[in-house]
N, C-alpha and C. Protein backbone atom coordinates (compact mmCIF):
# COMPACT_ATOMS: atom_id res chain seq x y z
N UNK A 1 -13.68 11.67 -14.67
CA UNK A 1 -13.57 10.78 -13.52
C UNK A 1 -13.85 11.52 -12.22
N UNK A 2 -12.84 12.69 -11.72
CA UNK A 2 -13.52 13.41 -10.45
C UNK A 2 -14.93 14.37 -10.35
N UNK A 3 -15.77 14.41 -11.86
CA UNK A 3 -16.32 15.41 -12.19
C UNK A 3 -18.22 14.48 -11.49
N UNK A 4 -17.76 13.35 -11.71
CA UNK A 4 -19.26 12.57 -11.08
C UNK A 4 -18.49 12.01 -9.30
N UNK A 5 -18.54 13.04 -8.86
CA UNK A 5 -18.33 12.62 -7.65
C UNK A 5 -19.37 11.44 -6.74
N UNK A 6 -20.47 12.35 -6.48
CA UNK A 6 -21.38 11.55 -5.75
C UNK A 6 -22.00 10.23 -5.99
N UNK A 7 -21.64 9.81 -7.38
CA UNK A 7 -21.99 8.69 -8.00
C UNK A 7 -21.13 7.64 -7.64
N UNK A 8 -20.26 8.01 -7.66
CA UNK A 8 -18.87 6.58 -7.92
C UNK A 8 -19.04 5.83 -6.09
N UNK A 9 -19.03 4.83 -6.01
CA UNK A 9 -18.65 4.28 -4.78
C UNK A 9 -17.06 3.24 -5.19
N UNK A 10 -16.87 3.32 -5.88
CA UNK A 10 -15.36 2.62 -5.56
C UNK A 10 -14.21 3.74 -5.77
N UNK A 11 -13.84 3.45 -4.38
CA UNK A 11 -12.86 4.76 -4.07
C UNK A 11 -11.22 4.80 -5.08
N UNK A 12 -11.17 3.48 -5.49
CA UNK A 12 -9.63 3.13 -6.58
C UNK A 12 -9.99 3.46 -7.91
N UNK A 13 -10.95 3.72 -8.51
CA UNK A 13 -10.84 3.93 -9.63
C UNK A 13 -10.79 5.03 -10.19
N UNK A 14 -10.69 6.08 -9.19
CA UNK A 14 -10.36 7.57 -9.56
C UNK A 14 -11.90 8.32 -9.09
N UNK A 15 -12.91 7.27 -8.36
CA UNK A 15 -13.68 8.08 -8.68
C UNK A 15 -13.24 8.27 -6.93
N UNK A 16 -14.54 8.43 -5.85
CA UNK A 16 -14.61 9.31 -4.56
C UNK A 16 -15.15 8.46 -3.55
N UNK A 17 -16.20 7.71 -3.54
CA UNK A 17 -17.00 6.88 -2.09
C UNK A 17 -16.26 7.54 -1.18
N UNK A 18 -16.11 6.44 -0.27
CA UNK A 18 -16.20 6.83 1.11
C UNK A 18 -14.97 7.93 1.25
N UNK A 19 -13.91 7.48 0.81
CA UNK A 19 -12.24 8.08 0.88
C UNK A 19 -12.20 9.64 0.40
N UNK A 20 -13.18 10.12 -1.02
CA UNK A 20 -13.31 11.59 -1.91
C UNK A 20 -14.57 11.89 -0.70
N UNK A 21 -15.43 11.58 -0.29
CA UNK A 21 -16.59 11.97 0.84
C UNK A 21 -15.76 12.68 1.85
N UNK A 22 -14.69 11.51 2.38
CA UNK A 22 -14.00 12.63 3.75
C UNK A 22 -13.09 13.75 3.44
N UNK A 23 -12.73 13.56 2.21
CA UNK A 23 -12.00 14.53 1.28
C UNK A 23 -13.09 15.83 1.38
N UNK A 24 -14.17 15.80 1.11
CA UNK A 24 -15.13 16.49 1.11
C UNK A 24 -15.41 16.78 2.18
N UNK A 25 -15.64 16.23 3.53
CA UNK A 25 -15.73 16.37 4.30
C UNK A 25 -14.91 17.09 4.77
N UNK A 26 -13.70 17.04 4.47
CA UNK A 26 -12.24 17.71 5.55
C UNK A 26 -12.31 19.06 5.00
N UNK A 27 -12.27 18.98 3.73
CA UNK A 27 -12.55 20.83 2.78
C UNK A 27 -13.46 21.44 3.60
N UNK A 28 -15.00 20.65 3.77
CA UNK A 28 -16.16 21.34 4.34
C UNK A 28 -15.58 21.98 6.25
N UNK A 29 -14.93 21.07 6.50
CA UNK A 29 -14.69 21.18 8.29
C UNK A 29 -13.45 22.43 8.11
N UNK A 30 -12.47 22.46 7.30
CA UNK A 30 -11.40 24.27 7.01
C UNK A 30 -12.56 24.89 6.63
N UNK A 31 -13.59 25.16 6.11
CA UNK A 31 -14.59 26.14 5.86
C UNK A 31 -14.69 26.53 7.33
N UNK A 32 -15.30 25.45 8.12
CA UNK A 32 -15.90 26.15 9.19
C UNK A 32 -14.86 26.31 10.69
N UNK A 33 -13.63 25.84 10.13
CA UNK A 33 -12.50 26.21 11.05
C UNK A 33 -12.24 25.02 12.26
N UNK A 34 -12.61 23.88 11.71
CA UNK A 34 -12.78 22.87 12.76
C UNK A 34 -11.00 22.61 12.62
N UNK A 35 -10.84 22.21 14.00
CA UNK A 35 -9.10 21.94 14.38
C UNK A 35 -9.16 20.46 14.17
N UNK A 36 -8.20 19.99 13.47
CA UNK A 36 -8.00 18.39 13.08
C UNK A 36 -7.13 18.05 13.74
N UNK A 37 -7.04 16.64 14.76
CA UNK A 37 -6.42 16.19 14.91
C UNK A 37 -4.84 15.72 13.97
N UNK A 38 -3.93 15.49 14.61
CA UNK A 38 -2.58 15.31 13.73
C UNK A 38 -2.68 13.95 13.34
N UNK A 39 -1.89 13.68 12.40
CA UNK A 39 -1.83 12.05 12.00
C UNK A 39 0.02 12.33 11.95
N UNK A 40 0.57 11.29 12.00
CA UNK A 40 1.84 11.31 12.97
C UNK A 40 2.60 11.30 11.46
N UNK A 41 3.62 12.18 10.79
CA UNK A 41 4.25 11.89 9.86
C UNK A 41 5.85 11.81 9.94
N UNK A 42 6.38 11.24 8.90
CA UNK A 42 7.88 11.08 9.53
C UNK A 42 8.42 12.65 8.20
N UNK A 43 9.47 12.86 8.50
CA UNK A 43 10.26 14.13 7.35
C UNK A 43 9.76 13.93 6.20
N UNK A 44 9.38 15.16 4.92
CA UNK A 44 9.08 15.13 3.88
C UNK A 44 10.50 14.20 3.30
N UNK A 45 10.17 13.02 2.13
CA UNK A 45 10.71 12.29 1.07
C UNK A 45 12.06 13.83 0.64
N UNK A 46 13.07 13.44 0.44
CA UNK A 46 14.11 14.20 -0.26
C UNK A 46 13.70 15.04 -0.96
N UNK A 47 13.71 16.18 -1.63
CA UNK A 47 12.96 17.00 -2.69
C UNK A 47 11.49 16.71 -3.21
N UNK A 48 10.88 16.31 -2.43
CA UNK A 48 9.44 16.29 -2.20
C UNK A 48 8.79 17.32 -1.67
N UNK A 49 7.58 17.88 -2.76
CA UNK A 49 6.43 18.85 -1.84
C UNK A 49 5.84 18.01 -0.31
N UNK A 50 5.30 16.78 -0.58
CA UNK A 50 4.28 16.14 0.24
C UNK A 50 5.44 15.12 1.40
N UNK A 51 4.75 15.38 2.54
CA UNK A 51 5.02 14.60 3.30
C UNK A 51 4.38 12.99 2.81
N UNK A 52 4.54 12.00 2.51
CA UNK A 52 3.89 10.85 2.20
C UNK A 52 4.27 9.70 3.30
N UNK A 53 5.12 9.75 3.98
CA UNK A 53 5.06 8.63 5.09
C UNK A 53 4.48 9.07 6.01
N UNK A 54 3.60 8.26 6.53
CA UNK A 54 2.13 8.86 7.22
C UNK A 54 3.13 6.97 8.38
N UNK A 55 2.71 7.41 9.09
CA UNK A 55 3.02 6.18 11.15
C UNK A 55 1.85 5.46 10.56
N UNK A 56 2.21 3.99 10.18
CA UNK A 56 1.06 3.10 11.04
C UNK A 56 0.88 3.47 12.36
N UNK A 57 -0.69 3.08 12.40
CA UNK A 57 -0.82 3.11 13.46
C UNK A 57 -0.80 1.68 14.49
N UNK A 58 -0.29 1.86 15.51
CA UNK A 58 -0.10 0.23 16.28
C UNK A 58 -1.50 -0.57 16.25
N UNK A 59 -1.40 -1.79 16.63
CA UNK A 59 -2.47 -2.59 16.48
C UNK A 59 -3.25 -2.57 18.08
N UNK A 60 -4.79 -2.10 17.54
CA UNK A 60 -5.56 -2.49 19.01
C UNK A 60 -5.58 -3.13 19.44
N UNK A 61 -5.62 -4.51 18.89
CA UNK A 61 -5.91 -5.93 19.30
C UNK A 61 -4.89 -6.57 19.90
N UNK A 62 -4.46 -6.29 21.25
CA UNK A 62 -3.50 -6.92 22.03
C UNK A 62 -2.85 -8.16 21.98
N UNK A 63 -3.60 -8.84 21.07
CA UNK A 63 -3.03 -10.49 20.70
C UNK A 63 -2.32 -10.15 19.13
N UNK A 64 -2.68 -9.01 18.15
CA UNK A 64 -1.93 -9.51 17.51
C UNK A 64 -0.61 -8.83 17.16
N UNK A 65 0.49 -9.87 16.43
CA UNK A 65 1.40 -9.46 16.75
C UNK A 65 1.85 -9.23 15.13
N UNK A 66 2.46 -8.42 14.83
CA UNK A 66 3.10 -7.66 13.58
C UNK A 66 4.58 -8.04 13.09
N UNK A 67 4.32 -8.75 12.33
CA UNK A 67 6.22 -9.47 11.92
C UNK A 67 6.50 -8.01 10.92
N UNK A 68 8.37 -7.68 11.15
CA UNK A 68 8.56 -6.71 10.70
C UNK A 68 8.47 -6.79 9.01
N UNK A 69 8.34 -7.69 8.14
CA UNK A 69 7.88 -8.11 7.25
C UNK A 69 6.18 -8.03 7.01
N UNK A 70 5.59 -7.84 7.40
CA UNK A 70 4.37 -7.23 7.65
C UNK A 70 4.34 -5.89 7.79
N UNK A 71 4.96 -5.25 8.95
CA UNK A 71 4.76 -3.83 9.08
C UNK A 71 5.47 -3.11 7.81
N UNK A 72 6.46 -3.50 6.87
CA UNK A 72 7.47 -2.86 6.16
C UNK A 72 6.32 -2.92 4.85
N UNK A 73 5.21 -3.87 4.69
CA UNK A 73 4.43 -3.98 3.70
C UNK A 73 3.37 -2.97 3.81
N UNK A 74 2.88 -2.64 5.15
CA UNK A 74 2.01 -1.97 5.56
C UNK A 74 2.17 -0.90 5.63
N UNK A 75 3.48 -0.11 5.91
CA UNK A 75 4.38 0.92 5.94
C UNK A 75 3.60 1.28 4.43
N UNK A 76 4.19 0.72 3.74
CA UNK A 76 4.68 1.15 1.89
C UNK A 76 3.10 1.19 1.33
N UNK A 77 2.17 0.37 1.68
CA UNK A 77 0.95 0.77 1.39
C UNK A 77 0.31 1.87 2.00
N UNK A 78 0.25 2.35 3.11
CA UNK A 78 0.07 3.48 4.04
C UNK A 78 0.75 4.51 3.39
N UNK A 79 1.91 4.42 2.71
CA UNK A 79 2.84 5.89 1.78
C UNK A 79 2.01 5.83 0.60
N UNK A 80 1.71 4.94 -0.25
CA UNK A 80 0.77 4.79 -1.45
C UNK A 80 -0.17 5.44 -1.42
N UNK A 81 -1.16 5.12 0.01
CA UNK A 81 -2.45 6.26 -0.06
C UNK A 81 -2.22 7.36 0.44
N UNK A 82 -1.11 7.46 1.12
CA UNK A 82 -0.90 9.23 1.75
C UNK A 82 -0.91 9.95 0.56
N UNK A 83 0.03 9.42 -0.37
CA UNK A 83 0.44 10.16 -1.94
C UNK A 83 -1.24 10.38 -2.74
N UNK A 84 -1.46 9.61 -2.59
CA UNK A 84 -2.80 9.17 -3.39
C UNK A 84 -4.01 10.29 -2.81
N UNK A 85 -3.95 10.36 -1.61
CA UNK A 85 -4.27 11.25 -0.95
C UNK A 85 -4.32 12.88 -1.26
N UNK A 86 -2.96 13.32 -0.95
CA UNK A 86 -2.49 14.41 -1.13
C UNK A 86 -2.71 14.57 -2.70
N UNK A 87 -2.39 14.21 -3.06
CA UNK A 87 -2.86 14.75 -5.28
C UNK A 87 -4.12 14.61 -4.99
N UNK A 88 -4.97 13.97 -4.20
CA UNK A 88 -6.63 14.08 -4.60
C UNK A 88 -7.00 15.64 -3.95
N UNK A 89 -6.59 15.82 -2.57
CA UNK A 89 -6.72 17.47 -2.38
C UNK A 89 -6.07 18.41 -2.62
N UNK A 90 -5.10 18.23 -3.81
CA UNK A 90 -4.19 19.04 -4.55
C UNK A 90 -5.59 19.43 -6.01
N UNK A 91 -5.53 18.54 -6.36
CA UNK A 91 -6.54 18.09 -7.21
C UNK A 91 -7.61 18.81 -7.20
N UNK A 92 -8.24 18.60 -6.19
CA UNK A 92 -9.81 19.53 -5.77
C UNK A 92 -9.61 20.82 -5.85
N UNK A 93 -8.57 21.09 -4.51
CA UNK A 93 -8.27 22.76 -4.68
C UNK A 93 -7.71 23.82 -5.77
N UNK A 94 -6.51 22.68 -6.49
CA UNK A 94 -5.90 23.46 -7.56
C UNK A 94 -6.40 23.16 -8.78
N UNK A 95 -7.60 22.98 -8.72
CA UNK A 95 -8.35 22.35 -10.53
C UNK A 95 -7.33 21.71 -11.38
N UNK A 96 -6.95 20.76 -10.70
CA UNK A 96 -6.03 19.39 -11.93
C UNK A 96 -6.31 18.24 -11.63
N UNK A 97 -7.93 18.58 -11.52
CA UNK A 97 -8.51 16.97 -11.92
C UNK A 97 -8.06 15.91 -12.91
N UNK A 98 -7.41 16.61 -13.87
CA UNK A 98 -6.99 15.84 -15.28
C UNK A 98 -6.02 14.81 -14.87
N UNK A 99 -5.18 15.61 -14.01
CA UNK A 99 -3.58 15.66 -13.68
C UNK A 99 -4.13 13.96 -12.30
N UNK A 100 -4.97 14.35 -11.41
CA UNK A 100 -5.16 13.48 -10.73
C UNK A 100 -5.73 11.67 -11.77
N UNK A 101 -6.81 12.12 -12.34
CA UNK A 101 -6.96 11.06 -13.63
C UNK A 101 -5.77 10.30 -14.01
N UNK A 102 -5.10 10.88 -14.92
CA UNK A 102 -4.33 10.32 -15.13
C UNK A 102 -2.94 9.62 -14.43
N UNK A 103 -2.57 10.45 -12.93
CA UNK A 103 -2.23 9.07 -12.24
C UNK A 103 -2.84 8.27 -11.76
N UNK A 104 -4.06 8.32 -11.72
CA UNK A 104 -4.84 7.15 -11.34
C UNK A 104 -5.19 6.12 -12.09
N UNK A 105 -5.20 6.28 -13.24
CA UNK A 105 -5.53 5.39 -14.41
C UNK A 105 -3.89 5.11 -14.80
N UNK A 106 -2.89 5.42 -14.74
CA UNK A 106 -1.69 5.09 -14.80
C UNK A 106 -1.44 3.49 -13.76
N UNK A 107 -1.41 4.52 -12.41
CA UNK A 107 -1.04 2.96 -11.19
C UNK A 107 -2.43 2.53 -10.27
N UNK A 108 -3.54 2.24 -11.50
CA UNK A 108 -4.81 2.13 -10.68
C UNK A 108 -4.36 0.56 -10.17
N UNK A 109 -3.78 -0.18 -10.72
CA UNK A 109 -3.87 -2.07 -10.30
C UNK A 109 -2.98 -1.56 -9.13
N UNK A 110 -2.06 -0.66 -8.90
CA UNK A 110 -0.69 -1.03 -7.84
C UNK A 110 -1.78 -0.33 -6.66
N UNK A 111 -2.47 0.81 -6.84
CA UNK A 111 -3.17 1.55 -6.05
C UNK A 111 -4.00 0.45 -5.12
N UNK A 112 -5.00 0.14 -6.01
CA UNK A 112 -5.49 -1.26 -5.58
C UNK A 112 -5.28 -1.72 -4.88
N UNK A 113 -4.35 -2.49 -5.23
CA UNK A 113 -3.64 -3.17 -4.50
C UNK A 113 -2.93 -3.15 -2.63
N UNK A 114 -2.18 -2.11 -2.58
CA UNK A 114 -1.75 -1.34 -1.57
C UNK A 114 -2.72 -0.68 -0.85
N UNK A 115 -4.04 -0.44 -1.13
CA UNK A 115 -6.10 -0.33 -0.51
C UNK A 115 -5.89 -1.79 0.31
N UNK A 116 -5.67 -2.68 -1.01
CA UNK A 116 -6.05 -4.13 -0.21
C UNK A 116 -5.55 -4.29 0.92
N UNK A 117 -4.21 -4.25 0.99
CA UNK A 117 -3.06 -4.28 2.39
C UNK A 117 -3.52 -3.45 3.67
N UNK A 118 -4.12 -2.02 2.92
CA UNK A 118 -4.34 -1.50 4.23
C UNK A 118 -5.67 -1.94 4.53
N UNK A 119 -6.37 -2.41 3.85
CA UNK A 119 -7.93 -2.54 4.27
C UNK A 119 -7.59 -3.75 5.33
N UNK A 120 -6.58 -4.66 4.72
CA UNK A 120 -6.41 -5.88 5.78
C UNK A 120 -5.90 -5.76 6.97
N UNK A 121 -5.35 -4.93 7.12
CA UNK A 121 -3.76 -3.96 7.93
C UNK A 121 -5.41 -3.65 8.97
N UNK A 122 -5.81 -2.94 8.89
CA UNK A 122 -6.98 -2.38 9.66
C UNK A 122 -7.75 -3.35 10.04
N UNK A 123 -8.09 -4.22 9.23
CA UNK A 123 -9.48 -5.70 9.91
C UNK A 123 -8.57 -6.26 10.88
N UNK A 124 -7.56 -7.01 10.62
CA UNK A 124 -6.53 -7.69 11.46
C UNK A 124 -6.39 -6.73 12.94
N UNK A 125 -5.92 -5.56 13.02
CA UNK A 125 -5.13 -4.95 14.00
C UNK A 125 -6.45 -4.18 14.96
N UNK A 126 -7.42 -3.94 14.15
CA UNK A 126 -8.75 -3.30 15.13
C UNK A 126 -9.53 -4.23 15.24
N UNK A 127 -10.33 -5.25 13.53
CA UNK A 127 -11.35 -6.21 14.17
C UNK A 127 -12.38 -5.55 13.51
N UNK A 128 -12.44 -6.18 12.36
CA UNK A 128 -14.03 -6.78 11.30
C UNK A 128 -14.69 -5.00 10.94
N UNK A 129 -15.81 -5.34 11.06
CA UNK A 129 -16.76 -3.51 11.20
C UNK A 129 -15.64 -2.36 12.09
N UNK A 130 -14.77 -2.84 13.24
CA UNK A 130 -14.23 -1.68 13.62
C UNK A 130 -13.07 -1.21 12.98
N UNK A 131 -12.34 -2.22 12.31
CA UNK A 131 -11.42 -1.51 11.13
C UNK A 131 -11.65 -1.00 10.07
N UNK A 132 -13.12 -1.36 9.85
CA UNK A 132 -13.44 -0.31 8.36
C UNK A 132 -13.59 1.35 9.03
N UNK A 133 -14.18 0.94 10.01
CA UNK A 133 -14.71 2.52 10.92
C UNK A 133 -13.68 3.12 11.11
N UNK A 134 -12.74 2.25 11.38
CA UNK A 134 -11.04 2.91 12.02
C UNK A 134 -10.43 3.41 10.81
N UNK A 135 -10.30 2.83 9.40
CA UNK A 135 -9.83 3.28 8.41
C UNK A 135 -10.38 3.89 7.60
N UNK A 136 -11.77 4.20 7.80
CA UNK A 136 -12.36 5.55 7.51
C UNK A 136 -12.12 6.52 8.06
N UNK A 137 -12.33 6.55 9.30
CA UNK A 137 -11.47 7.54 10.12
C UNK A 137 -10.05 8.35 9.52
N UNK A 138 -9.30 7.31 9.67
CA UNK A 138 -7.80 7.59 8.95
C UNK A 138 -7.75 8.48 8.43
N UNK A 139 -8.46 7.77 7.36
CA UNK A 139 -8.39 8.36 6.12
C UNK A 139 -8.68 10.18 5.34
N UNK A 140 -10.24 9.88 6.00
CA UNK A 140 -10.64 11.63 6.27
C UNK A 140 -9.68 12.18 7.14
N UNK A 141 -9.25 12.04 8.37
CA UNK A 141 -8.02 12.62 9.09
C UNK A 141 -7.02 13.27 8.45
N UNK A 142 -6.62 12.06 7.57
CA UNK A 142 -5.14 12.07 6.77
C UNK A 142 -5.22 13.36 5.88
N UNK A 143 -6.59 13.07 5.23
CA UNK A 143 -6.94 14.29 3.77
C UNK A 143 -7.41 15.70 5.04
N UNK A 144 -7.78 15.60 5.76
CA UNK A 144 -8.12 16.97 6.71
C UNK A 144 -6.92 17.33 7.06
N UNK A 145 -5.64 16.92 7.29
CA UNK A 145 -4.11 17.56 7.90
C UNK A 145 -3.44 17.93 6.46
N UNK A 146 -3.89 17.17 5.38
CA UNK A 146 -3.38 17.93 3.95
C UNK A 146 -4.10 19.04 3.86
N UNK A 147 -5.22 18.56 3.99
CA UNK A 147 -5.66 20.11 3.62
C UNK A 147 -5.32 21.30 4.31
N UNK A 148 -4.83 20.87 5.54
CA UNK A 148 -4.72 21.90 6.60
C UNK A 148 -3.28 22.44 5.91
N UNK A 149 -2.22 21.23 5.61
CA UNK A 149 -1.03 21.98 5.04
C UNK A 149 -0.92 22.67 4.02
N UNK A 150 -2.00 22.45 3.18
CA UNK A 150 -2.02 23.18 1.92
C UNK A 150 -2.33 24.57 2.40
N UNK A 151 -3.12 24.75 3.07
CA UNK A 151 -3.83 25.97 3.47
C UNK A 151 -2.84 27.03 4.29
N UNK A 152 -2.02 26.28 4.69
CA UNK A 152 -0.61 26.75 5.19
C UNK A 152 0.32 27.32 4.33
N UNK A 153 0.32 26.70 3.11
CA UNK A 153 1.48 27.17 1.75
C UNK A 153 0.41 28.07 0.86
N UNK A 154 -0.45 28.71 1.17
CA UNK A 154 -1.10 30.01 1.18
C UNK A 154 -0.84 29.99 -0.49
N UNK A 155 -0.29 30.88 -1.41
CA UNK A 155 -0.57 30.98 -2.59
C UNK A 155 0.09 30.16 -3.71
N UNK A 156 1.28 29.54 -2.62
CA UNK A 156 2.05 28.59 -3.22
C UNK A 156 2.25 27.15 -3.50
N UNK A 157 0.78 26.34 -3.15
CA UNK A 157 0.25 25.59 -2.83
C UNK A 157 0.05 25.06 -4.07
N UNK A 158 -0.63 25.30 -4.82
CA UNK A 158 -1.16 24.86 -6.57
C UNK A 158 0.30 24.93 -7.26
N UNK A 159 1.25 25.56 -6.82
CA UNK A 159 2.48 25.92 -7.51
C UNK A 159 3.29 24.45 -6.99
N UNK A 160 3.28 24.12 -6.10
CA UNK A 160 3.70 22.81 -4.89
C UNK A 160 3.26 21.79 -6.00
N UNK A 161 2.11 22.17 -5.87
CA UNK A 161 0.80 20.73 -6.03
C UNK A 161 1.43 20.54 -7.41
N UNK A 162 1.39 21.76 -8.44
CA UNK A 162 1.40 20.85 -9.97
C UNK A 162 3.15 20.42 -10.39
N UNK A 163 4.07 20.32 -9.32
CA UNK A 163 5.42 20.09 -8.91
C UNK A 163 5.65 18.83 -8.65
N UNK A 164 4.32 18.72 -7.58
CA UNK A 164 4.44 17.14 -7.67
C UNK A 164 3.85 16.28 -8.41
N UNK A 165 3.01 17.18 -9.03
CA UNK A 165 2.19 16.50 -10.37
C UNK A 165 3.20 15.88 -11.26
N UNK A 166 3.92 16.82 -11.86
CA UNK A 166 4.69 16.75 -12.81
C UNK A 166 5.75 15.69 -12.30
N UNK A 167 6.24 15.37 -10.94
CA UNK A 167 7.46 14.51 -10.82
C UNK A 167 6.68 12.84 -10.35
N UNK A 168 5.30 13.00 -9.89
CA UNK A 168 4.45 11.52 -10.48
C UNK A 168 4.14 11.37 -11.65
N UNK A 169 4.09 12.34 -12.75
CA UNK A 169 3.48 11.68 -13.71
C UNK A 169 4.76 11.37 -14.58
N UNK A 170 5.94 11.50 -14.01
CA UNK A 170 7.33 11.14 -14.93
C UNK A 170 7.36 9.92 -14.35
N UNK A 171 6.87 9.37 -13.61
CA UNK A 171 7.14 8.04 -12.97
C UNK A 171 6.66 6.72 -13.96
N UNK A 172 6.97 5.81 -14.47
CA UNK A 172 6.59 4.99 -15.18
C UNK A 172 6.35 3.48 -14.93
N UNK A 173 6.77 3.58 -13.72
CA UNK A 173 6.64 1.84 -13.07
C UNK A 173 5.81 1.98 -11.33
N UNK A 174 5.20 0.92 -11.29
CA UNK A 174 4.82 0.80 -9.66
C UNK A 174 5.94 0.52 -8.65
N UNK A 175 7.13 0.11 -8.82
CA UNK A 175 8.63 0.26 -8.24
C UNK A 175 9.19 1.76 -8.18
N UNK A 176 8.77 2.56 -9.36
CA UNK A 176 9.06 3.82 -9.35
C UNK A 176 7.96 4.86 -8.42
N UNK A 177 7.11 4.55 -8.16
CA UNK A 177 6.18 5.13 -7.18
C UNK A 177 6.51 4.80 -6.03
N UNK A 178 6.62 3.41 -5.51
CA UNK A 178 7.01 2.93 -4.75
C UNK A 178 8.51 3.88 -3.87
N UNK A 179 9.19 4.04 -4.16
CA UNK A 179 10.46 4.60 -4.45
C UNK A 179 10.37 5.81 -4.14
N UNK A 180 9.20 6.62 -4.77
CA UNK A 180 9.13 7.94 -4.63
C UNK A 180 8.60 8.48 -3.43
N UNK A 181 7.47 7.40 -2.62
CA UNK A 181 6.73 7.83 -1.30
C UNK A 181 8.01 7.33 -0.38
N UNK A 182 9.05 6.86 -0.10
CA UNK A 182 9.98 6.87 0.64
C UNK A 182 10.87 7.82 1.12
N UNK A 183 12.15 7.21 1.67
CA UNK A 183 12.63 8.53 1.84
C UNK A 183 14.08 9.10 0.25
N UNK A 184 13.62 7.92 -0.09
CA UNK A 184 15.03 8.16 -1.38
C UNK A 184 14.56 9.48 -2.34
N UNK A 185 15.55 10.34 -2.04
CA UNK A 185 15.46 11.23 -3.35
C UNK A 185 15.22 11.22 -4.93
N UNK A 186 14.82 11.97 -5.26
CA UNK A 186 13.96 11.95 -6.45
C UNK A 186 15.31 11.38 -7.50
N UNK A 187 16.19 11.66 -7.85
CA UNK A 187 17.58 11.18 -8.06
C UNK A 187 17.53 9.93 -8.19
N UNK A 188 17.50 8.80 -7.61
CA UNK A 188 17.68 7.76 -7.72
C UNK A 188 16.56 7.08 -8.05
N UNK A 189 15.63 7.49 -8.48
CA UNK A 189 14.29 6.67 -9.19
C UNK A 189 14.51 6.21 -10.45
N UNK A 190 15.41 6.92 -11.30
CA UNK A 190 15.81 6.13 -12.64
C UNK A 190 16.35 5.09 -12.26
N UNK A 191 17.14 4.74 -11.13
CA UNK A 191 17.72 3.31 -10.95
C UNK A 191 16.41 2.72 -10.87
N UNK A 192 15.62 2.92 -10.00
CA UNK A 192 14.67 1.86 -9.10
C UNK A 192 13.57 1.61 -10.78
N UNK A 193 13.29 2.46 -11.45
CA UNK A 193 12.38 2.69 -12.44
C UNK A 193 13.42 1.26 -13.88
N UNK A 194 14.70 1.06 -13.58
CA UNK A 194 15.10 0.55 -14.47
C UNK A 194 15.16 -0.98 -14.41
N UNK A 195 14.44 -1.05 -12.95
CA UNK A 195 15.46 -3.30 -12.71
C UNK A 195 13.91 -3.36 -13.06
């Protein structure tokens, strides 16, 4: 699945388009030492390697307005791809493409899904062609400040990475993922993994 990169254009099915491109892109820009802007994160999840709550960002479009029932949906899809994220440049750098596969083919419908929200999250709040542009943006951003943190945890990084491998791929439900990009400790996912 990550091994035909340049081929795949649908970014949910494990393969790369636009989302593995800026992935590529962000690796290529630490080669040449380019400084990335920050993307705004709240405290790493309880016994979590990865920061995964990544700030919506507010809406451009001055008319519209965000019911907190909306933002709390948008929130939780925005943690979905941060996660989704971070294992894809865990993935690249620490050769566990396998490891990335198989959560992807695990919560590919929930993944999906939570794409859809933000893809809408972005048309709604920027506006048609400029929210795809805007959430492309994001997105490479998002994977360029992972990468930047990885590059920070220097040899201990792949050691991180296959840590959190191992505590997504114990996960068995899309409630249990769900659960895990928050702030609840790893601890209480057998509850959330059981209703």
């Amino acid at each position: 699945m990550l091994g035909d990169i340049p081929l795949r254009s649908n970014r949910i099915d494990g393969g790369w388009g636009k989302a593995g491109l800026g992935v590529a892109a962000a690796l290529m820009a630490l080669t040449s030492c380019a400084k990335p802007q920050a993307v705004v994160y709240a405290p790493a999840p309880v016994g979590h390697t990865y920061q995964t709550v990544v700030q919506v960002p507010p809406p451009v479009l001055r008319r519209v307005k965000i019911t907190p029932v909306q933002y709390e949906q948008a929130q939780q899809a925005f943690n979905v791809i941060a996660l989704k994220s971070a294992l894809m440049v865990g993935a690249l750098s620490c050769n566990q493409q396998d490891r990335y596969d198989t959560f992807m083919l695990r919560f590919q419908p929930h993944i999906l899904a939570e794409q859809h929200v933000m893809d809408a999250y972005f048309r709604r709040t920027v506006g048609g062609a400029r929210g795809q542009t805007q959430e492309d943006a994001f997105v490479t951003q998002l994977a360029n400040n992972q990468s930047v943190t990885g590059i920070s945890q220097g040899s201990i990084f792949c050691l991180n990475n296959s840590a959190e491998f191992n505590a997504v791929l114990a996960l068995q439900s899309p409630a249990a993922l769900d659960a895990f990009v928050t702030d609840q400790a790893p601890g209480s996912l057998a509850t959330v993994a059981s209703r």
